[in-house]
N, C-alpha and C. Protein backbone atom coordinates (compact mmCIF):
# COMPACT_ATOMS: atom_id res chain seq x y z
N UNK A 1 -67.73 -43.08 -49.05
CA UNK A 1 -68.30 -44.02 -48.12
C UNK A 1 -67.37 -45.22 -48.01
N UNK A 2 -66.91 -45.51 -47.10
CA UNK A 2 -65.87 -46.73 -46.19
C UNK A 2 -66.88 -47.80 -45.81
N UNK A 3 -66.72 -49.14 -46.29
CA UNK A 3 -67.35 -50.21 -45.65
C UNK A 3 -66.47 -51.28 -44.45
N UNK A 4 -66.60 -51.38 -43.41
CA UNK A 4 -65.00 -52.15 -42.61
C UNK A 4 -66.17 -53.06 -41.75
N UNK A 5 -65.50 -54.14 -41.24
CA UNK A 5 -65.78 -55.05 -40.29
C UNK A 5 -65.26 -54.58 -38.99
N UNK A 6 -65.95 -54.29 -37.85
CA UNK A 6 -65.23 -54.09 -36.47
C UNK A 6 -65.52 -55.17 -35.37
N UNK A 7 -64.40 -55.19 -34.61
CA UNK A 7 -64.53 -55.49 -33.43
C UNK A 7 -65.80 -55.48 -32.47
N UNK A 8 -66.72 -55.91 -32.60
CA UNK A 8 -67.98 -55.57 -31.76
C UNK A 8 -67.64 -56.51 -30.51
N UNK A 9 -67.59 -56.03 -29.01
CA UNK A 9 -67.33 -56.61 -27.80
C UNK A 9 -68.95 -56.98 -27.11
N UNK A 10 -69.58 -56.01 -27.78
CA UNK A 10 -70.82 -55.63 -27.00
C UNK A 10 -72.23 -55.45 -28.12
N UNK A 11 -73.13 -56.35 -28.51
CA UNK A 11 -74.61 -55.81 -29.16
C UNK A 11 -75.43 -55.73 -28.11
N UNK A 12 -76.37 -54.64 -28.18
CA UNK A 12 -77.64 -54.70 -27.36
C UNK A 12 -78.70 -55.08 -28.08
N UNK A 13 -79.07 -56.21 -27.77
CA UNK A 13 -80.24 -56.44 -28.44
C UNK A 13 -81.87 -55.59 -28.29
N UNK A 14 -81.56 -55.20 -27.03
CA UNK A 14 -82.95 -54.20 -27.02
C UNK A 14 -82.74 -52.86 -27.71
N UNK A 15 -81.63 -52.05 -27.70
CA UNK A 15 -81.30 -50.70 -28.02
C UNK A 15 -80.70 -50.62 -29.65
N UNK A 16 -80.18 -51.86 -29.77
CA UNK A 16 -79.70 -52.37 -31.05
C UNK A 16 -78.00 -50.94 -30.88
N UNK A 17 -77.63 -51.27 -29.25
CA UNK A 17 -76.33 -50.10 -29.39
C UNK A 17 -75.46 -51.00 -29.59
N UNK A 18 -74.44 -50.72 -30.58
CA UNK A 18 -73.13 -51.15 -30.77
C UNK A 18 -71.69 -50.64 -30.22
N UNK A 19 -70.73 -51.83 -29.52
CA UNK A 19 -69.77 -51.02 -28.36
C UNK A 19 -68.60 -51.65 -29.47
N UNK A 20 -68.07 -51.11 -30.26
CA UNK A 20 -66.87 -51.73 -30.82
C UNK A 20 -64.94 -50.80 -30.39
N UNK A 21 -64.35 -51.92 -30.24
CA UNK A 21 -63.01 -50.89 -29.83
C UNK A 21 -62.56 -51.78 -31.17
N UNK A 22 -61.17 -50.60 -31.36
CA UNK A 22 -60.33 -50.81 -32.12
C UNK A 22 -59.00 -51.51 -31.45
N UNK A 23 -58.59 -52.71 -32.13
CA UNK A 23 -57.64 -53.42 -31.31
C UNK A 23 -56.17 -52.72 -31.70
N UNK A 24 -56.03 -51.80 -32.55
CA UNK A 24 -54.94 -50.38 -33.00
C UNK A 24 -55.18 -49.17 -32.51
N UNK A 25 -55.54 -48.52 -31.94
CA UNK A 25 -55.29 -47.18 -31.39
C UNK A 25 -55.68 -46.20 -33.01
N UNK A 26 -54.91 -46.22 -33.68
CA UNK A 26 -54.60 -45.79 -35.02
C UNK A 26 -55.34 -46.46 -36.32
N UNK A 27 -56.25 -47.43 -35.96
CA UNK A 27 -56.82 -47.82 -37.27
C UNK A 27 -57.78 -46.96 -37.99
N UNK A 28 -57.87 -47.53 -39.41
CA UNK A 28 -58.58 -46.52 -40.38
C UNK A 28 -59.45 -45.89 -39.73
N UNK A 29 -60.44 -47.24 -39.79
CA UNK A 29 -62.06 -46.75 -39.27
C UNK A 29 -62.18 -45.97 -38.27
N UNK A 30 -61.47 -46.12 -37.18
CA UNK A 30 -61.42 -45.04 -35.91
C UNK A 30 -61.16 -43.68 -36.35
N UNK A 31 -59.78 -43.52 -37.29
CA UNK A 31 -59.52 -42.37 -37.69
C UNK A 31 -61.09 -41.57 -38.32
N UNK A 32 -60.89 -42.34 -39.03
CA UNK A 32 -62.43 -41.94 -40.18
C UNK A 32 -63.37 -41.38 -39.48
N UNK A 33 -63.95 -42.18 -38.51
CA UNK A 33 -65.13 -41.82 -37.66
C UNK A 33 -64.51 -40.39 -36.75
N UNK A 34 -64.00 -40.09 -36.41
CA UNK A 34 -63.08 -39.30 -35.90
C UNK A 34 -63.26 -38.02 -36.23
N UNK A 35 -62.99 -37.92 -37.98
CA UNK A 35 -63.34 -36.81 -38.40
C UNK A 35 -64.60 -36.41 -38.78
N UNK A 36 -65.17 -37.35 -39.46
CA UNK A 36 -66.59 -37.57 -40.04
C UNK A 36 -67.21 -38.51 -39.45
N UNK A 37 -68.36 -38.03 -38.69
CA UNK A 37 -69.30 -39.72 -37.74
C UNK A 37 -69.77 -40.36 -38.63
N UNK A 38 -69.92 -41.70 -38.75
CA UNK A 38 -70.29 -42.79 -39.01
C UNK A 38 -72.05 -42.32 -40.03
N UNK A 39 -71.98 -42.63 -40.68
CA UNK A 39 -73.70 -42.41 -41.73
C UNK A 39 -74.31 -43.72 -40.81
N UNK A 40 -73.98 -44.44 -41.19
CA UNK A 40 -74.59 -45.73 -41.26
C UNK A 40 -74.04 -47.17 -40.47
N UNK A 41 -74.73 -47.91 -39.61
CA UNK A 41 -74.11 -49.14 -39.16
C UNK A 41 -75.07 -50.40 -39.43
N UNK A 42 -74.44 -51.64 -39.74
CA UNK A 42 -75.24 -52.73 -40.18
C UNK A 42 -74.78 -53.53 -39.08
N UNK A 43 -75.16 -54.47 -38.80
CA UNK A 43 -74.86 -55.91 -37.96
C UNK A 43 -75.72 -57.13 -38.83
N UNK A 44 -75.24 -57.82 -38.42
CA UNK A 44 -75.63 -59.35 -38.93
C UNK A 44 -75.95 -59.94 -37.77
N UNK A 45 -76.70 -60.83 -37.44
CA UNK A 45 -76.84 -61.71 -36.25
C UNK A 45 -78.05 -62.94 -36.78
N UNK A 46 -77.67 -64.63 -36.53
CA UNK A 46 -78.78 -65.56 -36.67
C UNK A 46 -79.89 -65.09 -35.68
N UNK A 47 -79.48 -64.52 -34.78
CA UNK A 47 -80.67 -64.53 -33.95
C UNK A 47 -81.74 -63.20 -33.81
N UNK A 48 -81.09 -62.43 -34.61
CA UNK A 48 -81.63 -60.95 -34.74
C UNK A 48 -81.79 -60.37 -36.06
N UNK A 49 -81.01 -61.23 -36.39
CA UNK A 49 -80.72 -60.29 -38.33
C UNK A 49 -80.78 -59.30 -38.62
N UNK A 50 -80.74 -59.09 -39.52
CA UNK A 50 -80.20 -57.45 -39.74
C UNK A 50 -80.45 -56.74 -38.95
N UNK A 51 -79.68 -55.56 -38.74
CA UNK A 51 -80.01 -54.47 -38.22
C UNK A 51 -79.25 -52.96 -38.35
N UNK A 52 -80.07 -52.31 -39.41
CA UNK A 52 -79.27 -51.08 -40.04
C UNK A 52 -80.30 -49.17 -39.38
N UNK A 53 -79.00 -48.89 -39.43
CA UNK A 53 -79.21 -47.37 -38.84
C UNK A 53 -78.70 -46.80 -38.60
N UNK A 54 -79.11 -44.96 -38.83
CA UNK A 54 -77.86 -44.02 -38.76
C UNK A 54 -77.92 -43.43 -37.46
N UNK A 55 -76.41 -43.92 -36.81
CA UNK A 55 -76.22 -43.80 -35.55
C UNK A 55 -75.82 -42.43 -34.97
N UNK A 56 -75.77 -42.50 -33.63
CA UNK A 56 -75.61 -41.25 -32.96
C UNK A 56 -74.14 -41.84 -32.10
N UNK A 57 -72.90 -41.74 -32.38
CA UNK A 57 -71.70 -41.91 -31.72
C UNK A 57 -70.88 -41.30 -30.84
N UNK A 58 -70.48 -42.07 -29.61
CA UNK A 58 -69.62 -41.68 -28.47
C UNK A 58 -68.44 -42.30 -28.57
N UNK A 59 -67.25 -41.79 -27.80
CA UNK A 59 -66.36 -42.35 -27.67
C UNK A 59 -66.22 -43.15 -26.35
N UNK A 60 -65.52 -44.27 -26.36
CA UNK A 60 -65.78 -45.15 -25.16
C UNK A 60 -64.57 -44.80 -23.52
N UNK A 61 -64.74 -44.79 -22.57
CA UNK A 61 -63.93 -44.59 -21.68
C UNK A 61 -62.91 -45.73 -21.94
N UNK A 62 -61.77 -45.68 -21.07
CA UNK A 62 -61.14 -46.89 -20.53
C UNK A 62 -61.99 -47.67 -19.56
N UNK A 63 -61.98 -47.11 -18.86
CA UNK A 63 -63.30 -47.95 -18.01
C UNK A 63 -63.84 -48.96 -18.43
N UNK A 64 -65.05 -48.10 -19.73
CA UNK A 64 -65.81 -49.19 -20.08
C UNK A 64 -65.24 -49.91 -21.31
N UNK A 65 -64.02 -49.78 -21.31
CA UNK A 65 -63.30 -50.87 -22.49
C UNK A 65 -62.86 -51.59 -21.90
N UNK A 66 -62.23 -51.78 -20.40
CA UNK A 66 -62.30 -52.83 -19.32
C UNK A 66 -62.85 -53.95 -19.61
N UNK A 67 -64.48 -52.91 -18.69
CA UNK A 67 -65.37 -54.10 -18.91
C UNK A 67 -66.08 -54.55 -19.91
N UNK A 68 -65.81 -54.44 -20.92
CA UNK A 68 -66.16 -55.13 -22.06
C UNK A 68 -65.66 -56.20 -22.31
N UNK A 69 -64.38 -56.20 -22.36
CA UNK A 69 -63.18 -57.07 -22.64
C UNK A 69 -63.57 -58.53 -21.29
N UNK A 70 -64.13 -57.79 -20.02
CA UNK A 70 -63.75 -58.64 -18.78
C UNK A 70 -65.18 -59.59 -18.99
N UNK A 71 -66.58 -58.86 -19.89
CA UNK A 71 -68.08 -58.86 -19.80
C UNK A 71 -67.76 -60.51 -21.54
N UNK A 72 -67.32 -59.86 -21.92
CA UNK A 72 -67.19 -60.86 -23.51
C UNK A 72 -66.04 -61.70 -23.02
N UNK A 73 -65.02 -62.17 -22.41
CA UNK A 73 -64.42 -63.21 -21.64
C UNK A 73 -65.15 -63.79 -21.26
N UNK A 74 -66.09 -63.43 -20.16
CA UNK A 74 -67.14 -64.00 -19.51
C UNK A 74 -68.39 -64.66 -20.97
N UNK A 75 -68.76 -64.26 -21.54
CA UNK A 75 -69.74 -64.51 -22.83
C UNK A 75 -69.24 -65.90 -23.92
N UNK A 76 -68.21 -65.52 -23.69
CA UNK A 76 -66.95 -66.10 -25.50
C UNK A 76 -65.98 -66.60 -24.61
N UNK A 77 -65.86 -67.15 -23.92
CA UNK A 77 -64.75 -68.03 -23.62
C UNK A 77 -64.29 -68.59 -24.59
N UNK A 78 -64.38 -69.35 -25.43
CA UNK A 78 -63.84 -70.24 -26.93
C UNK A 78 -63.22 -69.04 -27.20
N UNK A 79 -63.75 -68.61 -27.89
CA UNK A 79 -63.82 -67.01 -28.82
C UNK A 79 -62.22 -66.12 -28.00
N UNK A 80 -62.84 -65.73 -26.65
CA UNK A 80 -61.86 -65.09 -26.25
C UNK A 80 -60.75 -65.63 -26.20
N UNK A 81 -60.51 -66.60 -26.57
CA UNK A 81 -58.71 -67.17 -26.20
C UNK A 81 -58.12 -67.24 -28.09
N UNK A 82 -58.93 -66.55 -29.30
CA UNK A 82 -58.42 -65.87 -30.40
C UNK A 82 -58.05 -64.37 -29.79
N UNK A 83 -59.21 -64.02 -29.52
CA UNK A 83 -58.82 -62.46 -29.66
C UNK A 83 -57.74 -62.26 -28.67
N UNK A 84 -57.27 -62.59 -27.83
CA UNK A 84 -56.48 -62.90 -26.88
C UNK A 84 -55.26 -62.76 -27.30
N UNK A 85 -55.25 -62.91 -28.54
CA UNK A 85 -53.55 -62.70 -29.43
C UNK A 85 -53.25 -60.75 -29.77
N UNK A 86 -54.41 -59.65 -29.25
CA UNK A 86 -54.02 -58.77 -28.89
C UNK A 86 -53.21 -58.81 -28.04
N UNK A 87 -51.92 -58.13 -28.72
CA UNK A 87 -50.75 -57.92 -27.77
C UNK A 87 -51.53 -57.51 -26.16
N UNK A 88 -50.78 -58.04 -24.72
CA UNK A 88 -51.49 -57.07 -23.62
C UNK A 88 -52.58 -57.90 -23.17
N UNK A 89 -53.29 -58.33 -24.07
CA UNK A 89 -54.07 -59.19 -23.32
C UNK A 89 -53.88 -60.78 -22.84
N UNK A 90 -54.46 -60.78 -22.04
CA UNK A 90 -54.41 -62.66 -21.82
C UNK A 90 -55.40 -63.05 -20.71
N UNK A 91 -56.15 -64.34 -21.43
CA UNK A 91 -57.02 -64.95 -21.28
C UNK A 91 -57.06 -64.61 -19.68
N UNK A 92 -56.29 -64.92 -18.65
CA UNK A 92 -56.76 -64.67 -17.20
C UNK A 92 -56.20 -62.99 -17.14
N UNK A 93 -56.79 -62.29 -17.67
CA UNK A 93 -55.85 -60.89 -16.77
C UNK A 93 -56.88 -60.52 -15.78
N UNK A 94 -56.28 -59.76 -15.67
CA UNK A 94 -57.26 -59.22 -14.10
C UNK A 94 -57.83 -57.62 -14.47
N UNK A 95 -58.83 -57.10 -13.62
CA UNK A 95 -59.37 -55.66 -14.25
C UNK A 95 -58.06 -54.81 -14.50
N UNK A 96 -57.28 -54.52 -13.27
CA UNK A 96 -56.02 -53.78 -14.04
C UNK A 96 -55.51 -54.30 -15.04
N UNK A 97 -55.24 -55.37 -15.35
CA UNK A 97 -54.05 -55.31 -16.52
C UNK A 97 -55.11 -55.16 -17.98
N UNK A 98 -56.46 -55.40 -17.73
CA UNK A 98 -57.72 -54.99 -18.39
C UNK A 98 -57.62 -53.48 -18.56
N UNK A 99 -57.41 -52.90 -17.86
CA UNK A 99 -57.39 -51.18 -17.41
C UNK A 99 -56.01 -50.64 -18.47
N UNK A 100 -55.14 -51.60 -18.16
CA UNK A 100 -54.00 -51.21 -18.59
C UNK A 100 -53.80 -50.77 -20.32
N UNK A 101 -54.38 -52.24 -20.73
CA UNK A 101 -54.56 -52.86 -22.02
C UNK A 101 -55.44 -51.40 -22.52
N UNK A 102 -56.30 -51.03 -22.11
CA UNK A 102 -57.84 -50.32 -22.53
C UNK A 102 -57.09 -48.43 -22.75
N UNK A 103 -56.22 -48.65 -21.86
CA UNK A 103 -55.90 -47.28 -22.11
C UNK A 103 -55.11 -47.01 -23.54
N UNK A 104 -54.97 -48.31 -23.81
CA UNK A 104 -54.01 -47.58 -25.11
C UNK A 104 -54.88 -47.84 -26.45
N UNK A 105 -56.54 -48.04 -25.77
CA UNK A 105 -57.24 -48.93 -27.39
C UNK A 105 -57.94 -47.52 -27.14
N UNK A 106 -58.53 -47.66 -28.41
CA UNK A 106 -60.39 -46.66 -28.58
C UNK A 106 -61.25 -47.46 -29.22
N UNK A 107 -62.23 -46.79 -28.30
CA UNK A 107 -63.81 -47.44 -28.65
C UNK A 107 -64.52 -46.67 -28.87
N UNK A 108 -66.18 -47.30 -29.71
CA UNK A 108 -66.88 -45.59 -30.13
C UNK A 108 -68.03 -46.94 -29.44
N UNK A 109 -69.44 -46.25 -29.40
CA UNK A 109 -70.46 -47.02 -28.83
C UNK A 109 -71.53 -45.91 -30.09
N UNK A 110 -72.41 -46.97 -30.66
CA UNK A 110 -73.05 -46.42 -31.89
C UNK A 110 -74.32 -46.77 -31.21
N UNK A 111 -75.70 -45.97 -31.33
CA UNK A 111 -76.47 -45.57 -31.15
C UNK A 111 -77.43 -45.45 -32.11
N UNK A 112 -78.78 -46.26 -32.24
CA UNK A 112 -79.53 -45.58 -33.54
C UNK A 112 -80.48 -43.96 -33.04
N UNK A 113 -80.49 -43.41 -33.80
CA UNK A 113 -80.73 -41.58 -33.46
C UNK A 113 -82.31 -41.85 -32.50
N UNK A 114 -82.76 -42.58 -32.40
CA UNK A 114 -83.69 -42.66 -31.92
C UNK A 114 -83.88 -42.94 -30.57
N UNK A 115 -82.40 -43.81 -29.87
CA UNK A 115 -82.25 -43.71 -28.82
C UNK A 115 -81.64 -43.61 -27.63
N UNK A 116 -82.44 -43.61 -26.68
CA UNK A 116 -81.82 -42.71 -25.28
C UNK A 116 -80.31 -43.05 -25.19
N UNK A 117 -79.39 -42.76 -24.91
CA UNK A 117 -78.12 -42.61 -24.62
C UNK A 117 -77.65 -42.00 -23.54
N UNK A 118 -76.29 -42.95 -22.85
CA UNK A 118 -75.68 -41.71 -22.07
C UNK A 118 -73.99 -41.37 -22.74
């Protein structure tokens, strides 16, 4: 069992789904999940607190690693001009160079087994 901190772009607070990309293409946790899905996911939040469960995992399009990136800019402005030190990105890009950036990341979107998904 692997414990890691990810990138979360995206919580749903109603579905409790988690959209995390990897800002490496090649990092552990991606690998990991990869071969073996995920047991278990936790989140932390002041406004939600905990929230643990064994998820049901997809892999994310480019597409929707776009708009994640374009959706949490919009959310995290402060915020987004750290993460922003991903090579590729920058604070004003536009959906293509968003598009661009997304094709070379992976994302998984975690799910608790209980619900609906597409």
């Amino acid at each position: 069992v692997y414990h890691t901190v990810l990138a979360v772009l995206r919580f749903d607070e109603k579905t409790h789904a988690i959209f995390a990309v990897s800002p490496w293409s090649e990092s552990s946790w991606y690998r990991n999940i990869q071969a073996n899905p995920a047991l278990e996911v936790e989140t932390g939040d002041i406004r939600f607190g905990r929230v643990r469960y064994a998820p049901v995992q997809r892999s994310l399009m480019s597409e929707e690693i776009a708009e994640l990136f374009i959706e949490f800019r919009t959310q995290y402005p402060i915020f987004s001009r750290v993460v922003a030190r991903i090579p590729g990105w920058q604070i004003d890009s536009s959906y293509d160079e968003f598009l661009t950036l997304a094709r070379t990341l992976r994302g998984i979107a975690f799910y608790p087994q209980t619900a609906l998904h597409v």
